[in-house]
Protein backbone atom coordinates (compact mmCIF):
# COMPACT_ATOMS: atom_id res chain seq x y z
CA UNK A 1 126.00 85.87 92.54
CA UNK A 2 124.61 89.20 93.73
CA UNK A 3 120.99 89.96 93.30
CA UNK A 4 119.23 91.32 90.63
CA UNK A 5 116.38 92.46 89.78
CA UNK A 6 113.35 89.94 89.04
CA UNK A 7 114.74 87.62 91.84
CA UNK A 8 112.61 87.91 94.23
CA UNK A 9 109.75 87.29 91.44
CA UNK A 10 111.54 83.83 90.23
CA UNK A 11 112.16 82.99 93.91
CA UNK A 12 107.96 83.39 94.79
CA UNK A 13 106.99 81.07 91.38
CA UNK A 14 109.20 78.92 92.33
CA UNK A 15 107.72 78.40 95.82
CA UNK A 16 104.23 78.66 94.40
CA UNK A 17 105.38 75.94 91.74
CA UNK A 18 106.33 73.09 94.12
CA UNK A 19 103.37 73.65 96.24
CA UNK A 20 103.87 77.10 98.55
CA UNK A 21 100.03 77.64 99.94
CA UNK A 22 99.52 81.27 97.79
CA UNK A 23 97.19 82.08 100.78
CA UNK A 24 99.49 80.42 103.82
CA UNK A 25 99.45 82.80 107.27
CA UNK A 26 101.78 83.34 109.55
CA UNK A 27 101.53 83.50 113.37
CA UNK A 28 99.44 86.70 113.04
CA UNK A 29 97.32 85.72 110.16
CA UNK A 30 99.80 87.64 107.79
CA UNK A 31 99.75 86.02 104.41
CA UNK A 32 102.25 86.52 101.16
CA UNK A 33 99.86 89.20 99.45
CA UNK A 34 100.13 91.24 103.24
CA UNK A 35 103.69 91.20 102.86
CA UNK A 36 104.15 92.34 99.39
CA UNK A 37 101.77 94.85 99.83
CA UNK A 38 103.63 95.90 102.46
CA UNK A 39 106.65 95.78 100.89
CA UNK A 40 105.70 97.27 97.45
CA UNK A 41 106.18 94.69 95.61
CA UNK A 42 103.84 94.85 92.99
CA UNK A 43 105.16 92.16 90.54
CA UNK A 44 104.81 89.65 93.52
CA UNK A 45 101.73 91.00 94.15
CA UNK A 46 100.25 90.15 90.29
CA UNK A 47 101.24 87.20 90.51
CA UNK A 48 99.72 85.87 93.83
CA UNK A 49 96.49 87.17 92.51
CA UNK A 50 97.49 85.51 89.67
CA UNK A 51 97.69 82.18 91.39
CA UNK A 52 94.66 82.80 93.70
CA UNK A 53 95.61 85.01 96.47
CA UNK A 54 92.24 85.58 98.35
CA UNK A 55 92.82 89.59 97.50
CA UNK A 56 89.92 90.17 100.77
CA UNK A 57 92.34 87.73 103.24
CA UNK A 58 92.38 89.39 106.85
CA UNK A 59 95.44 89.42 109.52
CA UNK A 60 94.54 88.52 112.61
CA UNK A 61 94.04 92.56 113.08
CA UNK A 62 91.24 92.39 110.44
CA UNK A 63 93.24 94.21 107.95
CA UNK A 64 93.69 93.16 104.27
CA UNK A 65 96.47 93.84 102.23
CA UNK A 66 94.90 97.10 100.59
CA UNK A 67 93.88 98.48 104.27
CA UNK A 68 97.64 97.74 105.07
CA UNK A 69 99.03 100.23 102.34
CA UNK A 70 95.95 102.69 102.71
CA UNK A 71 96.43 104.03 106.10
CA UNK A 72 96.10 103.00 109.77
CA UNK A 73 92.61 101.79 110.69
CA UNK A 74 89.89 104.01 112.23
CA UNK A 75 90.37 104.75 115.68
CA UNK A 76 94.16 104.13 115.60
CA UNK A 77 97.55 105.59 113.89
CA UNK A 78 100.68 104.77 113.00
CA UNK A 79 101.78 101.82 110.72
CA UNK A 80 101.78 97.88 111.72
CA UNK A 81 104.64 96.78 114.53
CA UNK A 82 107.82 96.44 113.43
CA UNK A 83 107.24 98.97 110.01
CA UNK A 84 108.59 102.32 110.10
CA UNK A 85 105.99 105.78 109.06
CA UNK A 86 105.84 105.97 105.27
CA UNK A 87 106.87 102.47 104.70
CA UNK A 88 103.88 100.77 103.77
CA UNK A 89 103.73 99.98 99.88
CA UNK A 90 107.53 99.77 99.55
CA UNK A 91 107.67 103.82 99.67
CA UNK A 92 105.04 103.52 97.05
CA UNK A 93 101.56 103.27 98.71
CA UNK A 94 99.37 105.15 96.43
CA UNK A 95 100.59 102.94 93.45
CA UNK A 96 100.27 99.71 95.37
CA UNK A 97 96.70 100.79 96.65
CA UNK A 98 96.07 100.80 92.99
CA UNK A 99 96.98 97.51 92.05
CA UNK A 100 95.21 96.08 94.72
CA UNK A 101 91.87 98.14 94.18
CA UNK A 102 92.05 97.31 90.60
CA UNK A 103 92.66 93.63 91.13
CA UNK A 104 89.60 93.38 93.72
CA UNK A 105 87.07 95.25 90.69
CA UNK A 106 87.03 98.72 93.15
CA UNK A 107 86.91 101.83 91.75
CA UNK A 108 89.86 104.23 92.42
CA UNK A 109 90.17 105.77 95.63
CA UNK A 110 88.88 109.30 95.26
CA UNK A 111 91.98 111.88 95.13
CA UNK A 112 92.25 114.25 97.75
CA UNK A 113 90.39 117.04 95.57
CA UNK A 114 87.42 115.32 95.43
CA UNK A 115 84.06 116.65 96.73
CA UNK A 116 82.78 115.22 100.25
CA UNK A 117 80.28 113.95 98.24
CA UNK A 118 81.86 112.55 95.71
CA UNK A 119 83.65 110.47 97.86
CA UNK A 120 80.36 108.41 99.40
CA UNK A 121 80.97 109.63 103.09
CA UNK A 122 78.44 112.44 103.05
């Protein structure tokens, strides 16, 4: 049958059901919530915090899954190998930064309009 929407949801409970580890890295440290992040897949994303997902996991870069979607990390540009400019978040960054900060109890990141001060980087 040809996808549909949802799938990829059923497919990741289903995993998680007969035992998936929710937290389970990669080679490079790279766990589920890294990927969805990445990916913008914030249904997937609800539900690994859902079933546990360490939100403050690290790759083996030191990046979680909100610095992933946030921007590239001080001192360095571009987005993670292998992912093309602008792809991090599924094309949807700001909305998957979000999620995450609002799943880890942070406050929202301050909008570009916001004073210097504001922002707690005086």
């Amino acid at each position: 049958r040809p996808r549909e929407p949802g799938d990829s949801l059923r497919a990741a409970a289903l995993l998680l059901d007969r035992g998936a580890d929710v937290n389970g890295p990669d080679w490079s440290g790279t766990t589920p919530l890294h990927v969805a992040a990445l990916l913008g897949a914030n249904d997937i994303i609800q539900l690994l915090a859902d079933r546990g997902a360490r939100l403050d996991a690290t790759n083996d870069d030191g990046r979680t899954a909100l610095d992933l979607v946030s921007g590239p990390p001080p001192g360095r540009g571009g987005p993670p190998p292998g992912l093309p400019p602008g792809r991090g978040g599924g094309g949807n960054a700001a909305a998957t930064a979000a999620l995450l900060r609002r799943l880890m109890g942070l406050p929202p990141a301050p909008g570009p309009d916001t004073p210097r001060g504001a922002r707690g980087n005086n």
